[in-house]
PDB file of N, CA and C in Angstrom:
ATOM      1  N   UNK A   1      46.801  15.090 -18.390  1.00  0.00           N
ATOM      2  CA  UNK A   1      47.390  13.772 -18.256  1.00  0.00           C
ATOM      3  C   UNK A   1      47.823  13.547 -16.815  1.00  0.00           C
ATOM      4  N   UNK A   2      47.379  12.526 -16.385  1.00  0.00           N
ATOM      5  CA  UNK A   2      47.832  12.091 -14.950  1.00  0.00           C
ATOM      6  C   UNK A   2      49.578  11.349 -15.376  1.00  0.00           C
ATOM      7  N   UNK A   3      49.929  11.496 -13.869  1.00  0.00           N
ATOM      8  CA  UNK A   3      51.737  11.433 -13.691  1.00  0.00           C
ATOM      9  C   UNK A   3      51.327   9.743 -14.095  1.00  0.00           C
ATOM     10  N   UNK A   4      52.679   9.157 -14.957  1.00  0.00           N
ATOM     11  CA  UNK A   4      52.135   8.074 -15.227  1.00  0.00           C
ATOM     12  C   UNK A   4      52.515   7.205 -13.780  1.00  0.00           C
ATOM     13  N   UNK A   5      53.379   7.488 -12.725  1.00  0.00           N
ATOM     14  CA  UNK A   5      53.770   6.902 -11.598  1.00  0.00           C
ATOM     15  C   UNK A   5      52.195   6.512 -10.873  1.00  0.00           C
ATOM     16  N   UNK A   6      51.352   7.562 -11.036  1.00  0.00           N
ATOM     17  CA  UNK A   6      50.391   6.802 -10.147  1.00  0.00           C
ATOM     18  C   UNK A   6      49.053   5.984 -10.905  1.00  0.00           C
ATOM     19  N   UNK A   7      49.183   5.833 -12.286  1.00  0.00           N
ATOM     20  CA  UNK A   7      48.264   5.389 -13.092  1.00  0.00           C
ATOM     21  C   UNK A   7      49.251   4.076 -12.848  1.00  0.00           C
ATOM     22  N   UNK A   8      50.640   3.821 -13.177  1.00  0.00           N
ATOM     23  CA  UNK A   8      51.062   2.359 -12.892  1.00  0.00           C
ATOM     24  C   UNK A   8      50.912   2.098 -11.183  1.00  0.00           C
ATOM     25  N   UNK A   9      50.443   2.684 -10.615  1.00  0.00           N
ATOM     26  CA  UNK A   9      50.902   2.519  -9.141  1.00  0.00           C
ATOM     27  C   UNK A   9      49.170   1.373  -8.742  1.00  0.00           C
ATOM     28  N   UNK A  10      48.191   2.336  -9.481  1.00  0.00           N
ATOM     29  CA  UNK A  10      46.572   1.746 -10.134  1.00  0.00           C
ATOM     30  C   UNK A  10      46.801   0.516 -10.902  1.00  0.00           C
ATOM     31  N   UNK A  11      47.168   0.198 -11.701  1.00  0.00           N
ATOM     32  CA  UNK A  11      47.751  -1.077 -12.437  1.00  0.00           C
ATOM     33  C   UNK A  11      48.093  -2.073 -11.677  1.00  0.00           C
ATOM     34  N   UNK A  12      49.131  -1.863 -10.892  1.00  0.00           N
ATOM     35  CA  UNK A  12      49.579  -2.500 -10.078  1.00  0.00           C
ATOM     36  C   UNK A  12      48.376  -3.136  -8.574  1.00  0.00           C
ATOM     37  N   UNK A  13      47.514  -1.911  -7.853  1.00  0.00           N
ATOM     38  CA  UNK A  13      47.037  -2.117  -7.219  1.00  0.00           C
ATOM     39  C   UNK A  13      45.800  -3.063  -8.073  1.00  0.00           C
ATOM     40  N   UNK A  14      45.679  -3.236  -9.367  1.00  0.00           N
ATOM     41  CA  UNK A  14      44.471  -3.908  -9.783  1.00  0.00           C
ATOM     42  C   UNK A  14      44.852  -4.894 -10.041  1.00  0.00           C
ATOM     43  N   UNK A  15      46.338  -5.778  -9.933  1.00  0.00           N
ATOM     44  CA  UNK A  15      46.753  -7.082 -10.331  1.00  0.00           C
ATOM     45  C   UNK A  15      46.758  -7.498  -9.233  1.00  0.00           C
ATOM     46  N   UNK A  16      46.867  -6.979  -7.981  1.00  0.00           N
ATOM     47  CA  UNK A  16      47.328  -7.557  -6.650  1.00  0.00           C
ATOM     48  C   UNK A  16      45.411  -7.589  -5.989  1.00  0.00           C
ATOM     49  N   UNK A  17      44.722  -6.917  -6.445  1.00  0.00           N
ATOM     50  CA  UNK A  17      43.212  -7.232  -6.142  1.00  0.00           C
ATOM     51  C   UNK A  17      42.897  -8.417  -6.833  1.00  0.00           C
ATOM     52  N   UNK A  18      42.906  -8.873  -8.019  1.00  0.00           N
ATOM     53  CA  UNK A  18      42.691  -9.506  -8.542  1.00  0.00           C
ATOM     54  C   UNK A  18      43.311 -11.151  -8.535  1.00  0.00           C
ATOM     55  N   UNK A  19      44.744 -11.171  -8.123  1.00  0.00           N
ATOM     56  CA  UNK A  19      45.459 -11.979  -7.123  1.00  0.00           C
ATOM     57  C   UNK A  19      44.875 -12.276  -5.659  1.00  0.00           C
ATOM     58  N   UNK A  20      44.179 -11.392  -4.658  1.00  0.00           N
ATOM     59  CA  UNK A  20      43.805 -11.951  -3.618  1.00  0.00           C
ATOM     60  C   UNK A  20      41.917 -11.924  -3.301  1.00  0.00           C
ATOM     61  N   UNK A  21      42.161 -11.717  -4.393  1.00  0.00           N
ATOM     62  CA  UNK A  21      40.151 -11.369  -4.420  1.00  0.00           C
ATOM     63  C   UNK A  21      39.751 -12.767  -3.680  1.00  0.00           C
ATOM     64  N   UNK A  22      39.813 -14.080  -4.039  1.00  0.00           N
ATOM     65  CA  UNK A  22      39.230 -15.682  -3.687  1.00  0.00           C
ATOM     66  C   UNK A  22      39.528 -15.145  -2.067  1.00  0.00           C
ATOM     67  N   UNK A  23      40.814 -14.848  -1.874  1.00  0.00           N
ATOM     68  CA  UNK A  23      41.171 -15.332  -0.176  1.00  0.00           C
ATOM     69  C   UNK A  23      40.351 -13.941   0.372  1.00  0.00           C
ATOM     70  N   UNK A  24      39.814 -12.640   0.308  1.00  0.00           N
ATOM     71  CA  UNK A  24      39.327 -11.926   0.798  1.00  0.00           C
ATOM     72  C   UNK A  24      37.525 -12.627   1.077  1.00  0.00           C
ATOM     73  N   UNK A  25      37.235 -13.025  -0.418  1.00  0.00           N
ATOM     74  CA  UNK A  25      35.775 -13.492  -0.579  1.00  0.00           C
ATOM     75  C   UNK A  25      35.387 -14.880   0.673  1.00  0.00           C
ATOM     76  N   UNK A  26      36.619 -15.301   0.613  1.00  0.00           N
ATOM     77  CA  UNK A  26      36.668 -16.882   1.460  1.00  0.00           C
ATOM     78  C   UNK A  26      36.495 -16.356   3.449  1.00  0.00           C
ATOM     79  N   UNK A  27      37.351 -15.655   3.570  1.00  0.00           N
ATOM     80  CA  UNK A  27      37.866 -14.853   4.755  1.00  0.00           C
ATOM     81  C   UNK A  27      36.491 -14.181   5.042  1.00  0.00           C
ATOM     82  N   UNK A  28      35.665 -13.395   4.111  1.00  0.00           N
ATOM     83  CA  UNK A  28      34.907 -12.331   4.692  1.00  0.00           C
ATOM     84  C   UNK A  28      33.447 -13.313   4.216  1.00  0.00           C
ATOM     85  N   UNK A  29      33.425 -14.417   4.071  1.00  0.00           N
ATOM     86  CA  UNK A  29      31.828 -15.290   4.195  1.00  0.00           C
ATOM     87  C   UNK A  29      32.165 -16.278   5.590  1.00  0.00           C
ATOM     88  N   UNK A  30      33.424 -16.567   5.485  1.00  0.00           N
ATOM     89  CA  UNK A  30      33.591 -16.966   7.466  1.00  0.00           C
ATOM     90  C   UNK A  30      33.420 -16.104   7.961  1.00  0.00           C
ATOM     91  N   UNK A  31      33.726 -14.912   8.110  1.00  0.00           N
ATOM     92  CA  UNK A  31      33.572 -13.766   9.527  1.00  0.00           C
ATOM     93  C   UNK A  31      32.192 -13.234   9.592  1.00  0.00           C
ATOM     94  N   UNK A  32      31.227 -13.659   8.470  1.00  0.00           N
ATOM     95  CA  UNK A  32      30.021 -12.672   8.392  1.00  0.00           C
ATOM     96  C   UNK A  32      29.017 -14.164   8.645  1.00  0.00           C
ATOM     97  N   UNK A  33      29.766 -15.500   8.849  1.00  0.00           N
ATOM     98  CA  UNK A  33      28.641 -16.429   8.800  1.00  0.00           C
ATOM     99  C   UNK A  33      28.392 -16.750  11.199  1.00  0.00           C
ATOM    100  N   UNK A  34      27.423 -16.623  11.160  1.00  0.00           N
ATOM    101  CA  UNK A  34      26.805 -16.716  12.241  1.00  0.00           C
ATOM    102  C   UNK A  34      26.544 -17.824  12.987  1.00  0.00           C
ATOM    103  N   UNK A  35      27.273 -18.954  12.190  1.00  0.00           N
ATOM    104  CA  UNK A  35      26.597 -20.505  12.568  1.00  0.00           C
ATOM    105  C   UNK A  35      28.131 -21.078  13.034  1.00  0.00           C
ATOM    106  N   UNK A  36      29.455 -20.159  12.564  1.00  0.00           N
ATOM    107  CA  UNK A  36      30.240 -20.600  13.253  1.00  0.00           C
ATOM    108  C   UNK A  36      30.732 -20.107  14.797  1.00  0.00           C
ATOM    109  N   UNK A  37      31.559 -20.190  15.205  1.00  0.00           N
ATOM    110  CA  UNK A  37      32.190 -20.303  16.905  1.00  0.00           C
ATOM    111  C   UNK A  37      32.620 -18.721  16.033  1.00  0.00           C
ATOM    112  N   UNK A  38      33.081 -18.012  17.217  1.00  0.00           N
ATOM    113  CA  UNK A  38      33.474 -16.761  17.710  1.00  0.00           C
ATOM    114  C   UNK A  38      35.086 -16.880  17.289  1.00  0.00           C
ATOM    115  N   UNK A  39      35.613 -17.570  17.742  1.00  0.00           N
ATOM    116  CA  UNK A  39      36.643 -18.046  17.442  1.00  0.00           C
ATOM    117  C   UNK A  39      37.217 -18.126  16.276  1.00  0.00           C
ATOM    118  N   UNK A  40      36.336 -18.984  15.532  1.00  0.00           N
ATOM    119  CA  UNK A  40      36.747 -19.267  13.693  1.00  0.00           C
ATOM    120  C   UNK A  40      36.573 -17.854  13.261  1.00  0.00           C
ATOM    121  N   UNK A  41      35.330 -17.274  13.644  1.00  0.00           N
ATOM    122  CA  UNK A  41      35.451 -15.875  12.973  1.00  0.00           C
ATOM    123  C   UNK A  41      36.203 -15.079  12.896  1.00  0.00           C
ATOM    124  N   UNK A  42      36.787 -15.170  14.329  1.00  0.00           N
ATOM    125  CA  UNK A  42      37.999 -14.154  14.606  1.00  0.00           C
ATOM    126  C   UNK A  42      38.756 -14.307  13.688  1.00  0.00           C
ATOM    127  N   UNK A  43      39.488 -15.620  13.930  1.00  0.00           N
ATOM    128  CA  UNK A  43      40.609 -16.306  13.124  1.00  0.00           C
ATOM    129  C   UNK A  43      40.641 -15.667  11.384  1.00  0.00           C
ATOM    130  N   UNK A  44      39.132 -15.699  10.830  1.00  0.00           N
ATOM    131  CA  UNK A  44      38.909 -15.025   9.784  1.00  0.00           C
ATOM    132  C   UNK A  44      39.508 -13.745   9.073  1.00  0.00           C
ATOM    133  N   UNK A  45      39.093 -13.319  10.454  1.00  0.00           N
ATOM    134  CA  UNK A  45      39.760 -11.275  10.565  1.00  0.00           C
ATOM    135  C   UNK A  45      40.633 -11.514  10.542  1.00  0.00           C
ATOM    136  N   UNK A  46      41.540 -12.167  11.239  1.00  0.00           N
ATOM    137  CA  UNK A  46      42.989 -11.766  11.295  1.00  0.00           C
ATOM    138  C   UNK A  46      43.557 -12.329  10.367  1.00  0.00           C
ATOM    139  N   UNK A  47      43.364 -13.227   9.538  1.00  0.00           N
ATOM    140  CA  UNK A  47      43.615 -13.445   8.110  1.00  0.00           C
ATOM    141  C   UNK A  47      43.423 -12.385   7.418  1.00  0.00           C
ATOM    142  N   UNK A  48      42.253 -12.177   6.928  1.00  0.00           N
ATOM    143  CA  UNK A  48      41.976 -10.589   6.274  1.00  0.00           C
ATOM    144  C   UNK A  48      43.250  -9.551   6.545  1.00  0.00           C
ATOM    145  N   UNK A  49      43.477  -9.052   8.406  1.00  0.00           N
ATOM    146  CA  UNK A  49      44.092  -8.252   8.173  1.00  0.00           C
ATOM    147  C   UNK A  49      45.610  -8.508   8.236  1.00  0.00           C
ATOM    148  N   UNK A  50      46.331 -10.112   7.686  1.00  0.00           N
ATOM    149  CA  UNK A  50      47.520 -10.333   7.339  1.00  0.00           C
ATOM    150  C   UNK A  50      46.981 -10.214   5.629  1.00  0.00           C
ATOM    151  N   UNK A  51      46.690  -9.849   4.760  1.00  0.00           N
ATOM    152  CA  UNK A  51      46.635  -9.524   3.549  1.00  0.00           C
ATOM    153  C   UNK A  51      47.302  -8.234   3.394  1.00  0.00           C
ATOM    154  N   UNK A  52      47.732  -8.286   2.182  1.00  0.00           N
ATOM    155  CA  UNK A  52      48.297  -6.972   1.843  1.00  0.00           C
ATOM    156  C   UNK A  52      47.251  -5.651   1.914  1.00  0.00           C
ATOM    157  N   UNK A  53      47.192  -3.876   2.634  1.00  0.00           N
ATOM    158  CA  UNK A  53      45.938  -3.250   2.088  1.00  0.00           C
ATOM    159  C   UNK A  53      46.191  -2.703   0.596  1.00  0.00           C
ATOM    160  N   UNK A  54      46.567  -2.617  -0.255  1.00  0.00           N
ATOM    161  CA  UNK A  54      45.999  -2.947  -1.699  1.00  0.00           C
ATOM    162  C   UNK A  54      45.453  -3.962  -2.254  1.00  0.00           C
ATOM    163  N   UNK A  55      45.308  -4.935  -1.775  1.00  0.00           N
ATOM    164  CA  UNK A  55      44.751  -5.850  -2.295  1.00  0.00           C
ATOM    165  C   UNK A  55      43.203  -6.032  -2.434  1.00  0.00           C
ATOM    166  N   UNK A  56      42.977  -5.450  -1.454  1.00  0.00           N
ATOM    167  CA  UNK A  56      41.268  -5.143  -1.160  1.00  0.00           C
ATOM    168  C   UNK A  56      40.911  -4.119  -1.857  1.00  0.00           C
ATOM    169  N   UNK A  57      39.819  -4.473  -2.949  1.00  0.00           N
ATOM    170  CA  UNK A  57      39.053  -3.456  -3.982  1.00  0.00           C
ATOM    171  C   UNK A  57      38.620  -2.571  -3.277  1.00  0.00           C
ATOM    172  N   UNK A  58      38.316  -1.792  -2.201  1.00  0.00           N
ATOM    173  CA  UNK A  58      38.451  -0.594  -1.969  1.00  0.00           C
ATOM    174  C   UNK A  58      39.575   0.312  -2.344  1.00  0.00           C
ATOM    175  N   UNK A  59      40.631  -0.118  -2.299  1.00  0.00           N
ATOM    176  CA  UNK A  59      41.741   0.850  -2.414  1.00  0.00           C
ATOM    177  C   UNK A  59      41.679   1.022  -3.877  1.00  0.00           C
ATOM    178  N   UNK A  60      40.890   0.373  -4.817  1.00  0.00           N
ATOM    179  CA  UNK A  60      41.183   1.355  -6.540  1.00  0.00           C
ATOM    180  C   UNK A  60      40.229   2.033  -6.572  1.00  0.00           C
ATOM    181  N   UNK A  61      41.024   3.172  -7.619  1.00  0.00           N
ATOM    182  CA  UNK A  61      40.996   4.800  -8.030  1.00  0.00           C
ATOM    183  C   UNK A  61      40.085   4.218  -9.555  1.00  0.00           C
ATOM    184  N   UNK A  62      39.030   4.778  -9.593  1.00  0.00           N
ATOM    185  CA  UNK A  62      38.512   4.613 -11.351  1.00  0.00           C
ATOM    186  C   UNK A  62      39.150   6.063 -11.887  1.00  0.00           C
ATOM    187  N   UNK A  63      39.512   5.684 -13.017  1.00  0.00           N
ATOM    188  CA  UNK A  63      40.494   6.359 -13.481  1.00  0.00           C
ATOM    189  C   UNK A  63      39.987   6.307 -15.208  1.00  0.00           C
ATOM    190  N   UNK A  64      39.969   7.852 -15.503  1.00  0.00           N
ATOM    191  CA  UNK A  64      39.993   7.866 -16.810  1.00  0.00           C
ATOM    192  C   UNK A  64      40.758   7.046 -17.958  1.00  0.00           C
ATOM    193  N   UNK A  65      40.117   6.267 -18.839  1.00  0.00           N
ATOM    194  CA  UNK A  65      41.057   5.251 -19.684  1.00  0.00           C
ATOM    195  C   UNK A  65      42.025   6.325 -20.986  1.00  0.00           C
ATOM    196  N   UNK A  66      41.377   7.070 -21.419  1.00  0.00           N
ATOM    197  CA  UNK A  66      42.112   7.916 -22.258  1.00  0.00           C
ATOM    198  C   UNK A  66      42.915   8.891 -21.625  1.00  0.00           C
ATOM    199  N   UNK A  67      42.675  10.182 -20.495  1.00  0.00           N
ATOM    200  CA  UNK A  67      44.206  10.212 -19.840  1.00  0.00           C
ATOM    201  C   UNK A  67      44.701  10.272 -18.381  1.00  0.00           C
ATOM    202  N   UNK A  68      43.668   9.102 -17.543  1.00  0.00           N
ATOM    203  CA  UNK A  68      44.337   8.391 -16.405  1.00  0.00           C
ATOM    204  C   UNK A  68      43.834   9.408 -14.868  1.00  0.00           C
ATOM    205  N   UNK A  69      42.899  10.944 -15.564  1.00  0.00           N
ATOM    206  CA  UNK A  69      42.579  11.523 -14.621  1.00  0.00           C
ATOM    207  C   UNK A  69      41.681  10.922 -13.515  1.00  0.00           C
ATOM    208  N   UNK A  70      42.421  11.073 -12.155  1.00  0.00           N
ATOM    209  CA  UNK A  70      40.849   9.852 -11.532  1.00  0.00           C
ATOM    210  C   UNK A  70      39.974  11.082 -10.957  1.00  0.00           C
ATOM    211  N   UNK A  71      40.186  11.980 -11.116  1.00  0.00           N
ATOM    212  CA  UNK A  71      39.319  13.118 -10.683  1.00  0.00           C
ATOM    213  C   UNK A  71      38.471  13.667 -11.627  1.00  0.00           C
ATOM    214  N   UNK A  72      36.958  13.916 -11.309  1.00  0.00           N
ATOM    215  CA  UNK A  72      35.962  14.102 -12.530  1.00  0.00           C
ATOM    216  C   UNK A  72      35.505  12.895 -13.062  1.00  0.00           C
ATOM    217  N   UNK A  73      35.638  11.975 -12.646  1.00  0.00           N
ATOM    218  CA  UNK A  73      34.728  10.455 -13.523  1.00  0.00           C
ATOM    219  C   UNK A  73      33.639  10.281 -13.479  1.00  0.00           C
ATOM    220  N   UNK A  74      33.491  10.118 -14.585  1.00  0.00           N
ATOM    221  CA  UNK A  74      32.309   9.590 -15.349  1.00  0.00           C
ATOM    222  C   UNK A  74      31.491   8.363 -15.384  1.00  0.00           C
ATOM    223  N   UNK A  75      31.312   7.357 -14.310  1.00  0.00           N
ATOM    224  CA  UNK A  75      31.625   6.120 -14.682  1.00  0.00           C
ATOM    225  C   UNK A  75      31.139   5.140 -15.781  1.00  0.00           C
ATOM    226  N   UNK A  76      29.694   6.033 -15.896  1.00  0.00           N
ATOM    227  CA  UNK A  76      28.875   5.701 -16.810  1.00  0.00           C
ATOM    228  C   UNK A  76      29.894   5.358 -18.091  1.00  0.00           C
ATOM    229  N   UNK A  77      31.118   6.170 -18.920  1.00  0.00           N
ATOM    230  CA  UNK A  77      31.370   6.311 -19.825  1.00  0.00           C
ATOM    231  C   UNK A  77      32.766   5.750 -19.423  1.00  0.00           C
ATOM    232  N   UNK A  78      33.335   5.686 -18.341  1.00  0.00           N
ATOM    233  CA  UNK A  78      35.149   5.644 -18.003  1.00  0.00           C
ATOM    234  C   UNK A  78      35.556   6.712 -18.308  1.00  0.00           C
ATOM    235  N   UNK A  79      35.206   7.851 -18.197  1.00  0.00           N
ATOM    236  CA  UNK A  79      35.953   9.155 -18.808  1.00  0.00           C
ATOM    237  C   UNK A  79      35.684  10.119 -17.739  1.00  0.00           C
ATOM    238  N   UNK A  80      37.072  11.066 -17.587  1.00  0.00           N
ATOM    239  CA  UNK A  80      36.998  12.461 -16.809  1.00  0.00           C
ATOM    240  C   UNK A  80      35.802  13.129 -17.256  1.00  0.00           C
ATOM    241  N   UNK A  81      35.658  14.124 -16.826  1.00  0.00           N
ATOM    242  CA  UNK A  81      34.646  15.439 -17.784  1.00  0.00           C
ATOM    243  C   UNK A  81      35.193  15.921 -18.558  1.00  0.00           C
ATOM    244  N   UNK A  82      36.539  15.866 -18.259  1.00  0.00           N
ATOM    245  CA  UNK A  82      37.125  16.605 -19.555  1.00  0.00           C
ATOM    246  C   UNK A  82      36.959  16.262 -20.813  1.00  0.00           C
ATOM    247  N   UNK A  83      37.356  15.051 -20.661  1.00  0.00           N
ATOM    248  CA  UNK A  83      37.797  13.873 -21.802  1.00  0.00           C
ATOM    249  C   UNK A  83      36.166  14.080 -22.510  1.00  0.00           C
ATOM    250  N   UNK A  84      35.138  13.620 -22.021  1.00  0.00           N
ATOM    251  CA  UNK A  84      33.896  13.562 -21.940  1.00  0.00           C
ATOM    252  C   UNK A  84      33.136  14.718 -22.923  1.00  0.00           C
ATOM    253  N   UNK A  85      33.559  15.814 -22.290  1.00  0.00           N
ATOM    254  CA  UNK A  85      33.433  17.323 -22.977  1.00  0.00           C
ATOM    255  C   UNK A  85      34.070  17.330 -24.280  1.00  0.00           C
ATOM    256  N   UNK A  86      34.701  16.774 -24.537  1.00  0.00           N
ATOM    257  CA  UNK A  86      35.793  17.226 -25.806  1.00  0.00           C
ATOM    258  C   UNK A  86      35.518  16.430 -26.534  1.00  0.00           C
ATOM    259  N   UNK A  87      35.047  14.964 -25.999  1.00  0.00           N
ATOM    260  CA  UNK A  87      34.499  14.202 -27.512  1.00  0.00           C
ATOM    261  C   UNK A  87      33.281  14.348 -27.457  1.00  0.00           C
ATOM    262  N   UNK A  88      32.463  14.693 -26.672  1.00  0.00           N
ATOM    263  CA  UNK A  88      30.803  15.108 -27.101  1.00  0.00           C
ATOM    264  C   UNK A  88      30.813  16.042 -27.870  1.00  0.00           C
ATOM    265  N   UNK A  89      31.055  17.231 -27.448  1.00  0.00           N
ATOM    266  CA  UNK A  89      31.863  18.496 -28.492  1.00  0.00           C
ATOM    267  C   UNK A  89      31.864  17.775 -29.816  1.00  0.00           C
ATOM    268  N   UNK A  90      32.793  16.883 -29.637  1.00  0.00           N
ATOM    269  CA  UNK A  90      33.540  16.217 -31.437  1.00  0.00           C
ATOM    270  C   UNK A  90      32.479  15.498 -31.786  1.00  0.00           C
ATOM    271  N   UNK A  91      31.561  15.136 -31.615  1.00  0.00           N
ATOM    272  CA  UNK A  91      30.540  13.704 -31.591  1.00  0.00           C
ATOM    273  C   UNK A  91      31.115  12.617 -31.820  1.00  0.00           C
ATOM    274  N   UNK A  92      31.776  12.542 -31.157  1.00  0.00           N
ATOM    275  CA  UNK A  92      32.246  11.018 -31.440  1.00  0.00           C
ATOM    276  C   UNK A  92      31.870  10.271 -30.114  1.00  0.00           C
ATOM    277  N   UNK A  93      30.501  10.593 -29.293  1.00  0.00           N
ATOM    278  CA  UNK A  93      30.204   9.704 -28.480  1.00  0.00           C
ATOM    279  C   UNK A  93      28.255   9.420 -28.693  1.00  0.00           C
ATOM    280  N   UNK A  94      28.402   8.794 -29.067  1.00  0.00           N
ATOM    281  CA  UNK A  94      27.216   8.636 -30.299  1.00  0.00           C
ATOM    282  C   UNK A  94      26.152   8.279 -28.965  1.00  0.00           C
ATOM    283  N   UNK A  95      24.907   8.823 -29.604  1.00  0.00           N
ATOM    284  CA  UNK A  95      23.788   9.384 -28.641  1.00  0.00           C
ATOM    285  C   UNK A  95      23.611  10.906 -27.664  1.00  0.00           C
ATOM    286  N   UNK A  96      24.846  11.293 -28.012  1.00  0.00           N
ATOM    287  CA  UNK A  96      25.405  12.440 -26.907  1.00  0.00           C
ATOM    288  C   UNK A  96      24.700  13.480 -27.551  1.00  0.00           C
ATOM    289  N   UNK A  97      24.268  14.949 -26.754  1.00  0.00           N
ATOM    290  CA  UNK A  97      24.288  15.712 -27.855  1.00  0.00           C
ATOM    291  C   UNK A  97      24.163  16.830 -26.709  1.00  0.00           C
ATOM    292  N   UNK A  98      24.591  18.106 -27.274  1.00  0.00           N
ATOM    293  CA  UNK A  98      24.171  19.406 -25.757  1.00  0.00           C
ATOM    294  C   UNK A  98      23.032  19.413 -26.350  1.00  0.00           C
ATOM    295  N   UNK A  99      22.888  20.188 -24.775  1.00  0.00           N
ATOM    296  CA  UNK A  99      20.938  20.733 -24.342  1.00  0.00           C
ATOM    297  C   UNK A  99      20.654  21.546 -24.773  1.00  0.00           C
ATOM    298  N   UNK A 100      21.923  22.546 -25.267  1.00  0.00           N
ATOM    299  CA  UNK A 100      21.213  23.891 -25.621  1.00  0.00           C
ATOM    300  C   UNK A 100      21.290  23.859 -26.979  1.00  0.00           C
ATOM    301  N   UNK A 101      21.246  22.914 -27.810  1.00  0.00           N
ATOM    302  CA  UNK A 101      21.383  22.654 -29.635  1.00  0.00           C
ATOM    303  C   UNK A 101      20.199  22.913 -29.963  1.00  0.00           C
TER     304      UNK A 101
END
C-alpha cells in the first residue's frame, strides 16, 4: 500500500491539471504557431510559466487503482505487478493465463 499522503497529493495534482488543461492547450498552440510575431509567442511562455508546475500533465504519477503503488505499472491494466500477479494467479483477470500452464 502506498502512504495515502502521496496518493492524495496525485488526486490533488489531477484536479489542478484538469482545472488548467484549456489555459496550457491555449498558451502552447500560440507559442508553437509560426504565423504569429515573436513577441506574442513569447508573451505565450511566460503565461505558461506563471501557471502553477502541477498543473501541467507531466507532473502525474500513474498509479495503481487498487493499492496506489506508482512503481511497477501496468498501464495496459492500471495495476502494479503486484496487484497484477495476484489476481492473474486468482483468475479474476479474464483472458490472463501463465505460460507455463
Amino acid at each position: 500500500m502506498a502512504r495515502k499522503a502521496c496518493v492524495e497529493r496525485d488526486k490533488k495534482r489531477d484536479r489542478m491539471i484538469e482545472k488548467y488543461s484549456d489555459q496550457w492547450d491555449a498558451n502552447r498552440a500560440i507559442a508553437l504557431d509560426n504565423s504569429l510575431s515573436w513577441d506574442e509567442r513569447q508573451q505565450a511562455r511566460l503565461n505558461m510559466a506563471k501557471l502553477p508546475k502541477n498543473s501541467h500533465s507531466t507532473r502525474k504519477k500513474n498509479r495503481c487503482f487498487v493499492t496506489g503503488r506508482s512503481r511497477g505499472y501496468i498501464r495496459h491494466f492500471g495495476l502494479s505487478r503486484i496487484t497484477f500477479r495476484e489476481l492473474a494467479l486468482r483468475g479474476e483477470l479474464p483472458g490472463i493465463r501463465k505460460a507455463s500452464w
